[in-house]
Protein backbone atom coordinates (compact mmCIF):
# COMPACT_ATOMS: atom_id res chain seq x y z
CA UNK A 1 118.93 160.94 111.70
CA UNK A 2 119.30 159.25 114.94
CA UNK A 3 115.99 160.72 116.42
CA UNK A 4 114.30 160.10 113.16
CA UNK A 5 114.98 156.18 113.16
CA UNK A 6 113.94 156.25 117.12
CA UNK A 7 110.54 158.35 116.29
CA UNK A 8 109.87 155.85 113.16
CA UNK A 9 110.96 152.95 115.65
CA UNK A 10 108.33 154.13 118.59
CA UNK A 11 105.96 154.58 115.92
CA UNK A 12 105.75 150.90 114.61
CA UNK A 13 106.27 149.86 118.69
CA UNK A 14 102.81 151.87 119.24
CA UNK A 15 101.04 151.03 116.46
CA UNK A 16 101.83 147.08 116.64
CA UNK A 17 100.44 147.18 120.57
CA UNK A 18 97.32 148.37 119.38
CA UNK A 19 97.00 145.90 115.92
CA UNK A 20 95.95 141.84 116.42
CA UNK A 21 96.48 139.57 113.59
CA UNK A 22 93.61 139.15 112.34
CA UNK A 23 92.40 135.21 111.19
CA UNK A 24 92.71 134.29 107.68
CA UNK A 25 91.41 130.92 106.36
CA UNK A 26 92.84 129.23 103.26
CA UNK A 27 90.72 129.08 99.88
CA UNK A 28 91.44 125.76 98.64
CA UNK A 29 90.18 126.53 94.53
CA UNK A 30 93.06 128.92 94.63
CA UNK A 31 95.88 127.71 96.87
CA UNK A 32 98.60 125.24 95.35
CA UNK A 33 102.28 123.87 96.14
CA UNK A 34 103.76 123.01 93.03
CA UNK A 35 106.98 120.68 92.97
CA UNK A 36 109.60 120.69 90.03
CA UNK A 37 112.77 118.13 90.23
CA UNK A 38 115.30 117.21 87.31
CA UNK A 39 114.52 113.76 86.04
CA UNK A 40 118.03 112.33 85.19
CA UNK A 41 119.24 115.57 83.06
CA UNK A 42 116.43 115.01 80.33
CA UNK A 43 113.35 116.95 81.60
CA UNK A 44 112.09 119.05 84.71
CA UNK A 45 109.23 117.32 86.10
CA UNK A 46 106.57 118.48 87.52
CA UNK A 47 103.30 118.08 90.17
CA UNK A 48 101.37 119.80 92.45
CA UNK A 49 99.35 119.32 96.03
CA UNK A 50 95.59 120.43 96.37
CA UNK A 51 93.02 120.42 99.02
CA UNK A 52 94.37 122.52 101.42
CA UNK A 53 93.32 123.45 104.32
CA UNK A 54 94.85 126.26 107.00
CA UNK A 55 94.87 129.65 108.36
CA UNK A 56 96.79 132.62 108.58
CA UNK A 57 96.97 134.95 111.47
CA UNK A 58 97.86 138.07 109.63
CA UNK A 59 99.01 141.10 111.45
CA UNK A 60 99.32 143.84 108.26
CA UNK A 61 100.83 146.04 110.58
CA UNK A 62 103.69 143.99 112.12
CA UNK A 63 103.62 140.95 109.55
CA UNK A 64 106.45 139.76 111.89
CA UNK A 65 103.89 138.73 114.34
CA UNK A 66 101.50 137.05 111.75
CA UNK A 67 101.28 133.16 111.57
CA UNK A 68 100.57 130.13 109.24
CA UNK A 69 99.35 126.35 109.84
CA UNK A 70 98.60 124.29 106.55
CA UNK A 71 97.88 121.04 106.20
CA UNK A 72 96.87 118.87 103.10
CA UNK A 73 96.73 115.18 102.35
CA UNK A 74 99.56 113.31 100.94
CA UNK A 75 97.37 111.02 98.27
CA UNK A 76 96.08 114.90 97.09
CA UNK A 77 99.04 114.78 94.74
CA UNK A 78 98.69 115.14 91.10
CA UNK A 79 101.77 114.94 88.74
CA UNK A 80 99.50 114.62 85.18
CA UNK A 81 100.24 111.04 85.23
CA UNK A 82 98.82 108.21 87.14
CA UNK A 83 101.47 105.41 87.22
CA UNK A 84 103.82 108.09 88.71
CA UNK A 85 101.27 109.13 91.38
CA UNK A 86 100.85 105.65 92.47
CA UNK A 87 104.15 105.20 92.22
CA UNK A 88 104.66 108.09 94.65
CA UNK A 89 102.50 106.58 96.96
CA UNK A 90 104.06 103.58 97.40
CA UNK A 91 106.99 101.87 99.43
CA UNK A 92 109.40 103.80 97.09
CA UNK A 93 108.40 106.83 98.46
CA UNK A 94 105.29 107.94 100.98
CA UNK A 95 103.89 104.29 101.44
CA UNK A 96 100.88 106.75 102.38
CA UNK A 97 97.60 106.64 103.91
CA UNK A 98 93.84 107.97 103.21
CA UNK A 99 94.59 110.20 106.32
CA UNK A 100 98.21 111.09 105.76
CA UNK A 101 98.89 114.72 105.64
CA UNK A 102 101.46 117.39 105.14
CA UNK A 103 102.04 120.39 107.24
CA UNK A 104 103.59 123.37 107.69
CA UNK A 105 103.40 125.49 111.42
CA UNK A 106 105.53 129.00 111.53
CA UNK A 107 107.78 129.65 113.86
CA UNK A 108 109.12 133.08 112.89
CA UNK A 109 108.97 135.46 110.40
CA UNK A 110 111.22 138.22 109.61
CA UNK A 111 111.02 141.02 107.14
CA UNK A 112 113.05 141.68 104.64
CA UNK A 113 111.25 144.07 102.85
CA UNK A 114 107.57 146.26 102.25
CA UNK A 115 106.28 142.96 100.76
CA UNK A 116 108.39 140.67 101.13
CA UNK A 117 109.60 138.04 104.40
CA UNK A 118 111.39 134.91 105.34
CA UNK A 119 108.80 132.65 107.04
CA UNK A 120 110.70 129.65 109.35
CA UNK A 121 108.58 126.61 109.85
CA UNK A 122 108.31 123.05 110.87
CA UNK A 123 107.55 120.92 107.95
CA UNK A 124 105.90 117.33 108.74
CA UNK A 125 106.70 115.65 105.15
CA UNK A 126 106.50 111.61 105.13
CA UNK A 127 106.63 111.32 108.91
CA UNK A 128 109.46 113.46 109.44
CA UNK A 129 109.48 117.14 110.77
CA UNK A 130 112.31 119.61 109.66
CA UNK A 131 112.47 123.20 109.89
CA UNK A 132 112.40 124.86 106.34
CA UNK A 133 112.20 128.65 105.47
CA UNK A 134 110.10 130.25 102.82
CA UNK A 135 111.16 133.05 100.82
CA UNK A 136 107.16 135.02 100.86
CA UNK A 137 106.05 137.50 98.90
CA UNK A 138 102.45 139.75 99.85
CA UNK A 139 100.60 140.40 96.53
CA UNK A 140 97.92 141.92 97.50
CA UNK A 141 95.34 142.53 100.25
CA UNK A 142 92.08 143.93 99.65
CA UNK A 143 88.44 143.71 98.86
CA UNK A 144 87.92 140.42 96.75
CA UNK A 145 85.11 141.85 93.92
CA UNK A 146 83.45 139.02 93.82
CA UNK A 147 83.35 138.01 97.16
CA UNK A 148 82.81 141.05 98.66
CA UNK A 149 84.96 140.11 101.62
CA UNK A 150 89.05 141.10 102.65
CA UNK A 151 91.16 138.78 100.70
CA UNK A 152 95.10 138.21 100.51
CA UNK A 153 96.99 136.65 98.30
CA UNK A 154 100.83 135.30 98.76
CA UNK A 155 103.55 133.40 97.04
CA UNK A 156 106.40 131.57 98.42
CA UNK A 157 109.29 129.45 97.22
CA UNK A 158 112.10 127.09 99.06
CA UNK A 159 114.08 124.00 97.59
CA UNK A 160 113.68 120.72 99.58
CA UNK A 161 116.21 117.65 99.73
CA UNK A 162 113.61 115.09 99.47
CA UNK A 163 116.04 112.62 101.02
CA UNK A 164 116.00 114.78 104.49
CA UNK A 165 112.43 113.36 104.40
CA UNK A 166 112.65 109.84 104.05
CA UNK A 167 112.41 109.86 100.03
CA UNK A 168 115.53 109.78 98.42
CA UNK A 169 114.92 106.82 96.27
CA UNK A 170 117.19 107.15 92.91
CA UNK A 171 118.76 110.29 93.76
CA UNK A 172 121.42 111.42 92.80
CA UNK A 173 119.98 110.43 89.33
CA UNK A 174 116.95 112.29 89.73
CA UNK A 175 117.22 115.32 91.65
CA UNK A 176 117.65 115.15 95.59
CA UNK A 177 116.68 118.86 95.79
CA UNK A 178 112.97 119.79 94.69
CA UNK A 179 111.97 123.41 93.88
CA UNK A 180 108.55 124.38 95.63
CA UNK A 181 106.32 127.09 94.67
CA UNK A 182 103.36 128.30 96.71
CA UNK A 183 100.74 130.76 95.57
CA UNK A 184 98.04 131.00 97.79
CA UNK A 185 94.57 133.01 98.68
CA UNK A 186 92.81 133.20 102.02
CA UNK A 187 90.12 135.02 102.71
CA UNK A 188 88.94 137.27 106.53
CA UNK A 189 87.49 134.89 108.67
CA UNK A 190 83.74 135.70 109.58
């Protein structure tokens, strides 16, 4: 068993010296971070954050040497109702900019399973930068048929405490923790 594990172990060692991540770049029509908080115990509401922009370095060999960036502007929000967005952006919460952005950098990623890994990052959310991890899932990789090019697609979730970040107006009342859900594409860089 013991020489087994080694020979697998050697294996992976080999082929992972010989395999580069390979560069990845974001399709913004099909990348989204949706956001879902309780609204004082009578509904879950819900918004999302477009126009995204990012790569991956993606190693499909040793995904524990792969990378993300992604950035995308604050005032990209969209919650399906206006006085809330603006709301959003004000001093309540963001007080944001034309040119204010969130991002996301990797640190680390560890595997916890054929398609699955926890990806650590620094988060840069309303001025303020804390590490959060992502639980990821790989759904596919593969020839896009339309496209014609390599394509992957991945989904992610974490909860946030939006009050870590500067924007804890009126919690506890409505939720200090916010569920996030990522689904994005990229496609092989030229």
């Amino acid at each position: 068993m013991k020489t087994t594990l080694l020979a697998a172990a050697l294996a992976t060692t080999a082929t992972a010296a010989f395999a580069a991540p390979e560069k990845y770049v974001l399709d913004p029509s099909h990348s989204q971070v949706i956001f879902s908080y309780n609204h004082l115990g009578f509904s879950t509401t819900t918004g999302m954050f477009s126009g995204f922009e990012g790569e991956i370095m993606f190693d499909q060999e040793n995904p524990a040497a792969s990378s993300v960036t992604v950035s995308m502007p604050v005032m990209s929000m969209i919650t399906g109702w206006k006085p809330r967005e603006d709301h959003f952006m004000s001093e309540d919460f963001f007080a944001a900019t034309e040119d204010e952005m969130v991002t996301f950098t990797s640190t680390g990623i560890e595997v916890t399973g054929e398609t699955t890994a926890k990806i650590t990052g620094d988060l840069t959310l309303n001025g303020v930068t804390k590490p959060v991890v992502l639980d990821a899932k790989l759904n596919q990789v593969g020839e896009h048929p339309m496209a014609g090019k390599p394509w992957a697609g991945f989904d992610a979730t974490t909860t946030l405490v939006r009050s870590d970040f500067g924007l804890g107006k009126f919690a506890p009342f409505v939720s200090d923790e916010v569920a996030i859900r990522i689904s994005i594409e990229a496609q092989k860089a030229d």
